[in-house]
Protein backbone atom coordinates (compact mmCIF):
# COMPACT_ATOMS: atom_id res chain seq x y z
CA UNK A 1 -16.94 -3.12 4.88
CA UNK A 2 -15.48 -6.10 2.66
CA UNK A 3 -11.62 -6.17 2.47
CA UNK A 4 -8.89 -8.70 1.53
CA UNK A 5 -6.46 -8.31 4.78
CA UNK A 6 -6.43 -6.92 8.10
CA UNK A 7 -3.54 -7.12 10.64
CA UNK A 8 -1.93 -9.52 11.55
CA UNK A 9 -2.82 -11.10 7.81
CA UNK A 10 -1.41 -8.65 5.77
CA UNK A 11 0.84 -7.74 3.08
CA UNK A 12 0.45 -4.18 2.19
CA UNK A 13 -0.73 -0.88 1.87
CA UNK A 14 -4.12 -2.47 1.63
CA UNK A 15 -4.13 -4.11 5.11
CA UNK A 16 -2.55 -0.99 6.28
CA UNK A 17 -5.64 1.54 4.87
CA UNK A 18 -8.19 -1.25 6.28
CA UNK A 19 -6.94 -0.95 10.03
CA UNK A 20 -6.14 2.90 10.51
CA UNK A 21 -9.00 4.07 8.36
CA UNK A 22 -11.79 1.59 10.55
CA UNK A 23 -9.99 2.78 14.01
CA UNK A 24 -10.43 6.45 12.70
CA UNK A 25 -13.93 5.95 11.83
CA UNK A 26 -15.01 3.74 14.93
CA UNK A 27 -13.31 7.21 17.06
CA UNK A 28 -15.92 9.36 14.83
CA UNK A 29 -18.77 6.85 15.76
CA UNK A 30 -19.17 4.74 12.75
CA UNK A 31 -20.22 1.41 13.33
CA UNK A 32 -18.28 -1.10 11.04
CA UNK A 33 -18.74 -5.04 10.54
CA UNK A 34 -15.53 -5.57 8.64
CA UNK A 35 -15.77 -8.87 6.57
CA UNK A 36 -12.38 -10.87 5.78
CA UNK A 37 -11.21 -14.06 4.41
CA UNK A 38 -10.36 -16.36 7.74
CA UNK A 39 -6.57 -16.53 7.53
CA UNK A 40 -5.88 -19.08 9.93
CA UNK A 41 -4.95 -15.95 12.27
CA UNK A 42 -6.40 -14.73 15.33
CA UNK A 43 -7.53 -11.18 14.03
CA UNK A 44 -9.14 -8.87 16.81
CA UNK A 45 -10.65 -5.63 17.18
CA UNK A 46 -10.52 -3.16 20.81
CA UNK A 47 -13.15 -0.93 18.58
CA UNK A 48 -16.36 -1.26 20.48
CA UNK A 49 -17.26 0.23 17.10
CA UNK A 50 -15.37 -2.85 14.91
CA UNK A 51 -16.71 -6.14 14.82
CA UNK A 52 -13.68 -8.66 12.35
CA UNK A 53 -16.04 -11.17 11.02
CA UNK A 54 -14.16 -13.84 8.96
CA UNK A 55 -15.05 -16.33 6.27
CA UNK A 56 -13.74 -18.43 3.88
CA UNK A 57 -10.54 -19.51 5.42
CA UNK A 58 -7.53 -19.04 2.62
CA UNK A 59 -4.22 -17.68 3.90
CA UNK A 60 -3.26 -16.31 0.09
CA UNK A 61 -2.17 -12.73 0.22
CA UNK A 62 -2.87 -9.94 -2.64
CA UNK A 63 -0.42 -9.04 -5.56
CA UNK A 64 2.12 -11.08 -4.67
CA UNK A 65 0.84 -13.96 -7.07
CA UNK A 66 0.16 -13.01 -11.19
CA UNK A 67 3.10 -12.97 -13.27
CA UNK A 68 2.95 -11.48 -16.86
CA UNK A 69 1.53 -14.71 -18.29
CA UNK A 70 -1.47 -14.51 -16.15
CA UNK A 71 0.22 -17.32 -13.89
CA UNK A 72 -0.11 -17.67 -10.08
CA UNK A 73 2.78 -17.22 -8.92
CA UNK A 74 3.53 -16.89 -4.92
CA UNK A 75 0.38 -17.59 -3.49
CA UNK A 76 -0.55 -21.23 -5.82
CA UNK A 77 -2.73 -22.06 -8.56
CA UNK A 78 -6.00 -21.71 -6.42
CA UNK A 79 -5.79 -18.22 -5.71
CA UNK A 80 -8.94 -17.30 -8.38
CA UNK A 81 -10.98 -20.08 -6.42
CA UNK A 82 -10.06 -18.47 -2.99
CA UNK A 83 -11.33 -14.96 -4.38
CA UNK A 84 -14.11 -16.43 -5.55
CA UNK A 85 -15.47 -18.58 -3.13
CA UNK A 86 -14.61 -15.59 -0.08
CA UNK A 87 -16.72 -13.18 -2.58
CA UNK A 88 -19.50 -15.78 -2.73
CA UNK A 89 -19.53 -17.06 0.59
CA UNK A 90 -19.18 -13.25 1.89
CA UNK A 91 -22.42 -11.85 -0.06
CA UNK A 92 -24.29 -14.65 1.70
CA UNK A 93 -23.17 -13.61 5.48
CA UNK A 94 -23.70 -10.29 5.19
CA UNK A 95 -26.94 -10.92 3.87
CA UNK A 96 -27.86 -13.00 6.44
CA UNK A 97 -26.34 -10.05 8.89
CA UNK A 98 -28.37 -7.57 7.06
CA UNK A 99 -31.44 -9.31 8.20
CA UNK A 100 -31.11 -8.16 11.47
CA UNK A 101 -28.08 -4.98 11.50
CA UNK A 102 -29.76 -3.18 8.76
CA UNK A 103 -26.77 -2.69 7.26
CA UNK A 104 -26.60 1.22 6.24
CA UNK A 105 -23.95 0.84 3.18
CA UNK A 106 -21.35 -1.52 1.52
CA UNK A 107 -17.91 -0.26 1.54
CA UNK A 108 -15.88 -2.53 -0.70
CA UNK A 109 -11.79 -2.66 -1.24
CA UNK A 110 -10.46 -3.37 -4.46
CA UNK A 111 -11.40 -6.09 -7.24
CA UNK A 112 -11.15 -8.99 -4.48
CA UNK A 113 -14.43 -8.05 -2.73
CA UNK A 114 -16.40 -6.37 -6.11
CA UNK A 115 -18.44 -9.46 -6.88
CA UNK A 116 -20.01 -9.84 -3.58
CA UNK A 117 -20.66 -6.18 -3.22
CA UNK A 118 -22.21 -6.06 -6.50
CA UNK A 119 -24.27 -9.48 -5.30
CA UNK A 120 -25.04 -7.72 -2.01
CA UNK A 121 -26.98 -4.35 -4.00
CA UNK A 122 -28.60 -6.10 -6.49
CA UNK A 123 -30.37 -8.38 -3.83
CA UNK A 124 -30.89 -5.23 -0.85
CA UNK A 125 -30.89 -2.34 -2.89
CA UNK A 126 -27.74 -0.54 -0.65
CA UNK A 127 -25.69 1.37 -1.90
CA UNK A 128 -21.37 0.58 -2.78
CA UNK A 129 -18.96 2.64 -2.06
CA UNK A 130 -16.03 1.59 -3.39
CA UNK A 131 -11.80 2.21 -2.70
CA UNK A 132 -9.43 1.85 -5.47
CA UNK A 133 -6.48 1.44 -3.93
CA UNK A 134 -4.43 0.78 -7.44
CA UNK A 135 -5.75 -1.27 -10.50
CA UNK A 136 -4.54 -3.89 -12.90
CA UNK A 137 -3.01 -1.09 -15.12
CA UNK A 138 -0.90 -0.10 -12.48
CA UNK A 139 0.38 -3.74 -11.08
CA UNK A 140 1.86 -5.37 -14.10
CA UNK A 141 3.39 -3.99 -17.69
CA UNK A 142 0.16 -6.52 -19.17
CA UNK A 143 -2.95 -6.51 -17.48
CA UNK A 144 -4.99 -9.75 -16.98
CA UNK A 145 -8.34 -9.21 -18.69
CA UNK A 146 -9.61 -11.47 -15.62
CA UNK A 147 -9.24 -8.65 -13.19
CA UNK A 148 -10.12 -5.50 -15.47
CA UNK A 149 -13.07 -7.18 -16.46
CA UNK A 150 -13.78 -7.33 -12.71
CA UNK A 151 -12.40 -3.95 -12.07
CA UNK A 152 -14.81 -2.56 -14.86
CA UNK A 153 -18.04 -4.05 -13.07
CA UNK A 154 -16.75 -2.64 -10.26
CA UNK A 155 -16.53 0.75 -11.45
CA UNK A 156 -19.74 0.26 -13.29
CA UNK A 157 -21.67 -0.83 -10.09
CA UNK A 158 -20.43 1.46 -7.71
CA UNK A 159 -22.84 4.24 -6.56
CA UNK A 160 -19.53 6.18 -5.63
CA UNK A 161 -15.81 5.46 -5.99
CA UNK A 162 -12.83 6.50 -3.99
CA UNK A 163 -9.71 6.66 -5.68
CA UNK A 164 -6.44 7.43 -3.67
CA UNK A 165 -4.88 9.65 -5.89
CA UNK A 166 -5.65 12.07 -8.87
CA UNK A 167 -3.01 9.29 -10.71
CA UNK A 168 -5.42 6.76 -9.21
CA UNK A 169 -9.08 8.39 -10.15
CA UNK A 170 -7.04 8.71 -14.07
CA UNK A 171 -6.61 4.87 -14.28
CA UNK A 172 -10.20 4.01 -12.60
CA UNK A 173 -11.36 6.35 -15.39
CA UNK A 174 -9.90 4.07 -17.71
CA UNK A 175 -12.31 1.16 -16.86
CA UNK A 176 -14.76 3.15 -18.00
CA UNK A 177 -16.17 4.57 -14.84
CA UNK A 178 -18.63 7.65 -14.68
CA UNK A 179 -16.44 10.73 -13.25
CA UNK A 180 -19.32 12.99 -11.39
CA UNK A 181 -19.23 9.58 -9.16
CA UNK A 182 -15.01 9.53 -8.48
CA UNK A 183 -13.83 11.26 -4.94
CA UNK A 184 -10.08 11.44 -4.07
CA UNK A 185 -9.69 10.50 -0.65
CA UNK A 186 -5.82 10.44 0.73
CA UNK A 187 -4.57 8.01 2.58
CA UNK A 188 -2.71 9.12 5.92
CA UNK A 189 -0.34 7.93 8.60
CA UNK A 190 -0.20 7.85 12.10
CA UNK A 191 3.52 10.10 12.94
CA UNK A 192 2.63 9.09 16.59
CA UNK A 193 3.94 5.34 15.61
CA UNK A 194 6.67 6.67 13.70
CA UNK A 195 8.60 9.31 16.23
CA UNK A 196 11.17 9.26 18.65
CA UNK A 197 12.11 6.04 17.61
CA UNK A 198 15.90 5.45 18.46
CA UNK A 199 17.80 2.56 16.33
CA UNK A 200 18.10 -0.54 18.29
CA UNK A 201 22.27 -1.20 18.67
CA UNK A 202 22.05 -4.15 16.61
CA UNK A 203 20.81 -1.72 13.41
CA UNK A 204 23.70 0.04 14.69
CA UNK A 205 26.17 -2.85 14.73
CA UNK A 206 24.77 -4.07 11.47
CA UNK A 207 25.23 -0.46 9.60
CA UNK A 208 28.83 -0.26 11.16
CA UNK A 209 29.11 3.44 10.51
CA UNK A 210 28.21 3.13 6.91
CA UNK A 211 25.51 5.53 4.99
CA UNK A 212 22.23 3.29 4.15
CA UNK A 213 19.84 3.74 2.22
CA UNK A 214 16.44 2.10 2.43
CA UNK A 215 13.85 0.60 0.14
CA UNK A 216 10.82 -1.20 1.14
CA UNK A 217 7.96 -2.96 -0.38
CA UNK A 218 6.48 -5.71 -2.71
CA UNK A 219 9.90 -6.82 -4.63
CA UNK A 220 7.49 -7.05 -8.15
CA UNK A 221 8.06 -4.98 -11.03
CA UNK A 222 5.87 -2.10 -9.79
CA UNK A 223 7.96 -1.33 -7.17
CA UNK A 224 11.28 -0.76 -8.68
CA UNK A 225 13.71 -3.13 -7.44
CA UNK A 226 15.29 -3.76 -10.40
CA UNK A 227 15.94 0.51 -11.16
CA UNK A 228 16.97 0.60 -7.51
CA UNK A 229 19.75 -1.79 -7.80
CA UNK A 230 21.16 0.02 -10.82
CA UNK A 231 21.04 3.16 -9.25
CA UNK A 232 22.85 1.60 -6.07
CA UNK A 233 25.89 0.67 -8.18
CA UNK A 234 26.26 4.19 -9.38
CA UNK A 235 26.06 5.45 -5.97
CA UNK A 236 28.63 2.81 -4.52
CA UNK A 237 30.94 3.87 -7.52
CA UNK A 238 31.57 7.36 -5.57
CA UNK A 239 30.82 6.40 -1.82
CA UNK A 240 32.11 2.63 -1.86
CA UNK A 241 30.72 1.95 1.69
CA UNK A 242 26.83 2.63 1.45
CA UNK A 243 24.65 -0.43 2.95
CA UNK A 244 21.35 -0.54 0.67
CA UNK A 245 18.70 -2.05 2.75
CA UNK A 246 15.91 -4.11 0.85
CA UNK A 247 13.23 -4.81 3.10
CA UNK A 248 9.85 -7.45 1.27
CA UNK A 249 9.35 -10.21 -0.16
CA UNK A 250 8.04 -10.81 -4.19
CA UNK A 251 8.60 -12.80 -7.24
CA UNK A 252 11.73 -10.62 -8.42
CA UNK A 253 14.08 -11.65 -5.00
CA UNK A 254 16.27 -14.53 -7.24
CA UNK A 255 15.91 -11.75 -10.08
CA UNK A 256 17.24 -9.25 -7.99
CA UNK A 257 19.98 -11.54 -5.66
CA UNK A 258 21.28 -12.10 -9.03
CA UNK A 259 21.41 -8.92 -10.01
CA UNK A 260 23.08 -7.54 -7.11
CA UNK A 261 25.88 -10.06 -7.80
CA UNK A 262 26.42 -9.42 -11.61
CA UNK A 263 26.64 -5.85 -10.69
CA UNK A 264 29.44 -6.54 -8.26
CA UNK A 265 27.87 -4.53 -5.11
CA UNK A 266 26.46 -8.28 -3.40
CA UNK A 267 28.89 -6.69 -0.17
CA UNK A 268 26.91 -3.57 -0.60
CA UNK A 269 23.13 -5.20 -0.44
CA UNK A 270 21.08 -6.73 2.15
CA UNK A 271 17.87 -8.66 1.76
CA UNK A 272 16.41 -8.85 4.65
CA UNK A 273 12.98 -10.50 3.55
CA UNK A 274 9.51 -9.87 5.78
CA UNK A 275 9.90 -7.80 8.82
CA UNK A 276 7.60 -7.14 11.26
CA UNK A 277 5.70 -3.52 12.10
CA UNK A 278 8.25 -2.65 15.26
CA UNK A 279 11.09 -4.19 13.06
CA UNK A 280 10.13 -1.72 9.87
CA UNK A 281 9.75 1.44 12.83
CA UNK A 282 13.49 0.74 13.89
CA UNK A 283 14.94 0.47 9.79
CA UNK A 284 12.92 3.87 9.34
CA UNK A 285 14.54 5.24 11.99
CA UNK A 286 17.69 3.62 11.16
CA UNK A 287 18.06 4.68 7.51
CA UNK A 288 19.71 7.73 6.60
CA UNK A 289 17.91 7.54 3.51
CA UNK A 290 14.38 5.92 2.04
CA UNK A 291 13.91 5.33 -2.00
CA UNK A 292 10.67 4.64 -3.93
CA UNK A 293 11.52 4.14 -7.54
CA UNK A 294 8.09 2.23 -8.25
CA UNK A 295 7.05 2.61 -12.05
CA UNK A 296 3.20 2.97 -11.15
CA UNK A 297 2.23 4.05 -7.73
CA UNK A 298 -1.47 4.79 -6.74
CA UNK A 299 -0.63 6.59 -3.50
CA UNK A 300 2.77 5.33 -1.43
CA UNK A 301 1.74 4.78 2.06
CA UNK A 302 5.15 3.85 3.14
CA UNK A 303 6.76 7.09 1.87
CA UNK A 304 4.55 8.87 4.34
CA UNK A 305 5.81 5.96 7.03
CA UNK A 306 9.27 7.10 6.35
CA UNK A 307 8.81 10.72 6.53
CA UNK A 308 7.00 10.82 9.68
CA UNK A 309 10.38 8.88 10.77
CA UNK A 310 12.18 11.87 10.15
CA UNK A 311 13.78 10.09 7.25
CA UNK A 312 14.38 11.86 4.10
CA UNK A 313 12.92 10.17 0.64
CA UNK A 314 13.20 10.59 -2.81
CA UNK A 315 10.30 9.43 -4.55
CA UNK A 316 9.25 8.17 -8.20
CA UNK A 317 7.42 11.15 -10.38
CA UNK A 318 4.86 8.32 -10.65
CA UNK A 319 3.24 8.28 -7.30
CA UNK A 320 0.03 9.18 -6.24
CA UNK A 321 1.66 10.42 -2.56
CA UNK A 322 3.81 13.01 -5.09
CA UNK A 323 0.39 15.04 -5.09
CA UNK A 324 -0.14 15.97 -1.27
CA UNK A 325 3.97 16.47 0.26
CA UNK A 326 6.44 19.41 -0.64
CA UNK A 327 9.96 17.98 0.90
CA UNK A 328 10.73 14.84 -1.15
CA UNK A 329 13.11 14.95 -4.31
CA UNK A 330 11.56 13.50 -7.15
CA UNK A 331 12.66 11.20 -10.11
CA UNK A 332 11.58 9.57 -13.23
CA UNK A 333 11.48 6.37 -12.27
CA UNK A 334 13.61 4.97 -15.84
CA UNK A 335 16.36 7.76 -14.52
CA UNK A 336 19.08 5.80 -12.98
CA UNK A 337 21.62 8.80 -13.15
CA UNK A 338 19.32 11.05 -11.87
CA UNK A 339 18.41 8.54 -8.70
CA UNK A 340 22.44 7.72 -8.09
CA UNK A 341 22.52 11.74 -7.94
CA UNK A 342 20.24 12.51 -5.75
CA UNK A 343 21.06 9.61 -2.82
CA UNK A 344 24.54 10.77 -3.10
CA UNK A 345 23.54 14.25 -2.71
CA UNK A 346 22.03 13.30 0.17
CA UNK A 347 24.03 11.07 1.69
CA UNK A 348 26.98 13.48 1.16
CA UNK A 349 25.43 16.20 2.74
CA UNK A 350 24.04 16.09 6.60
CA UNK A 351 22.63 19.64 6.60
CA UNK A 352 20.66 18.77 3.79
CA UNK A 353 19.16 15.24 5.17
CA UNK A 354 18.80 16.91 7.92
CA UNK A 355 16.37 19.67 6.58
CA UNK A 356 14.59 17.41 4.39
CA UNK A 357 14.03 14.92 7.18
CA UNK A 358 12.50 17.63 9.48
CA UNK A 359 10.37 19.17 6.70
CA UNK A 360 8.77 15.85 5.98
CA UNK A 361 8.20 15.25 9.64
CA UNK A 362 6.02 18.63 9.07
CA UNK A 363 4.66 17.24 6.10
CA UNK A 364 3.42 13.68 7.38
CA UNK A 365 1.66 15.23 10.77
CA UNK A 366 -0.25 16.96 8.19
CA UNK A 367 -2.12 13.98 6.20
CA UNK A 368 -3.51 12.19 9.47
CA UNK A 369 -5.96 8.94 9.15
CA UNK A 370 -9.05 11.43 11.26
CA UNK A 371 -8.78 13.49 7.96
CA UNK A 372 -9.09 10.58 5.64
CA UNK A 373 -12.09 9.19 7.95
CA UNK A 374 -13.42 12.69 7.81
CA UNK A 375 -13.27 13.04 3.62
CA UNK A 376 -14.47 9.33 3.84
CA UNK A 377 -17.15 9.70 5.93
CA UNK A 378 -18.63 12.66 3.72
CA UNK A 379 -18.76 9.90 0.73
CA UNK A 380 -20.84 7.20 3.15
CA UNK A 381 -23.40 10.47 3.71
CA UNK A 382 -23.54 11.12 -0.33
CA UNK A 383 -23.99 7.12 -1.02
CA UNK A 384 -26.60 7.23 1.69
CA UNK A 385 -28.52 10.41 0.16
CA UNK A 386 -28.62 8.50 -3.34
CA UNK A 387 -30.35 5.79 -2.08
């Protein structure tokens, strides 16, 4: 398997899908060599079934670096070399591996590891199986030609794809990919992490009885942020005390720590950067309500985080994660009185957060990582067959 990330080097859903789904499969028996870019990190594995094998040290994270212009932005102007030279320097260790593991299949993540996937084939004859976990269409209002181009060989080279979403398999059909070889696969979550949680009595302190209302992720122009905030001022308009939690880190945070000021609701906002995994647990547990305005979403792992929490969320219409629950409100994403409308609903009413946040406790137990292993697993026997 070639990913990007893997805890503790991480910075998304990506890392997130990399760890759970290689635990689930290791429990099912599948024996995984998981190739990474050294990070600097000390990144284990208690899998007898997982072996982390890092090269190419870089400590650059994913999408949190292209602007519109086709810039690097947050992680430096070398992030293209660092892709390139982990994809080349990868191909070469895992053929050298393959000389004596016999490698089965390649399982590749995203346009970061394509190249050396497609390197690794054409040289051993095994077969890709490759996850889109979102695409250049859906991270930024003007794609970089740089990474479709890459995402198109991808989709080209693949013997089978995995998309994460129906909304995901639509834009990976877009690159021009054949669609008898696209398989939805859904990511999960693990409720087990997620429950009987009590908020710490700081989160309590720091709420001081006031309704908040949570957002977390990536603060880009994908996510949101900017709707979010606009929303928020409607809301404090009618219930003056809400706390809006903003939990992430991005290019947008001056964007948006000016915004919150020229909107007049500064007293009303807190930015409380990069937290950790236990840190994130408590502000689920602690938030009376999550949000996830994001204009393009492939899936939405951390809607399904919140839900198993118990927390109720509205979500953006444009979400792959909209597909597989029943008890989240939905919004257009561009629909800033319709978002202010449906937090205050909620935060109005306790009977109703209340029933919401129980149903999508029901909801989350239901889309479990051992059932995305299992659909997953069913793709490694089809790539195997074709070869």
């Amino acid at each position: 398997m070639l990913g990007w990330e893997f805890p503790p080097f991480i910075s998304g859903g990506l890392g997130v899908h990399c760890f759970e789904l290689t635990r689930a499969l290791g429990k099912r028996g599948v024996k995984i060599d998981f190739f990474m870019p050294k990070s600097g990190k000390k990144v284990e594995s208690n899998d007898p079934n997982l072996r982390i094998i890092g090269v190419a040290e870089t400590n650059i994270r994913p999408y949190l670096m292209i602007s519109k212009t086709g810039r690097i932005t947050a992680a430096g102007e070398k992030f293209i070399d660092a892709v390139q030279l982990y994809n080349s320097e990868c191909e070469q260790a895992v053929l050298e591996m393959h000389k004596t593991e016999k490698y089965d299949l390649v399982h590749a993540h995203d346009w970061l590891t394509a190249k050396a996937a497609a390197g690794i084939k054409e040289k051993t004859g095994l077969s890709i199986v490759q996850t889109f976990h979102s695409t250049e269409f859906d991270r930024t209002s003007v794609p970089w030609d740089f990474i479709l181009d890459i995402e198109r060989m991808a989709a080209q080279k693949a013997d089978i794809i995995i998309a994460v979403s129906q909304r995901t398999r639509a834009q990976v059909l877009r690159l021009g990919a054949d669609e008898r070889k696209i398989r939805v696969v859904y990511n999960g979550v693990d409720s087990a992490k997620f429950t009987g949680i009590a908020p710490s009595r700081t989160a309590e302190e720091f709420k001081n009885g006031r309704r908040t209302v949570l957002f977390l992720g990536r603060l880009t122009e994908q996510k949101g942020p900017v709707q979010f905030l606009h929303a928020a001022k409607k809301v404090v308009q009618v219930m003056p005390d809400t706390l809006f939690l903003i939990v992430g880190t991005g290019e947008l945070l001056p964007l948006l720590i000016n915004l919150s000021l020229e909107l007049g609701i500064s007293k009303n906002v807190s930015f409380l950067g990069y937290v950790s995994d236990s840190d994130q647990r408590k502000i689920y547990s602690a938030s009376d309500l999550y949000v996830m305005p994001s204009t393009s979403e492939p899936f939405g792992i951390t809607a399904l985080e919140a839900m198993a929490s118990g927390t109720p969320v509205i979500i953006s219409r444009t979400s792959g994660v909209s597909e597989v629950i029943r008890s989240a409100l939905r919004v257009d994403f561009w629909d800033i009185n319709g978002m202010a409308e449906k937090m205050v609903a909620l935060l109005k009413y306790r009977p109703l957060r209340s029933t919401m946040g129980g149903m999508a406790q029901d909801d989350a137990r239901k889309l479990t990582w051992d059932k995305t292993a299992e659909e997953t697993q069913k793709v490694y026997g089809e790539a195997f067959a074709r070869k």
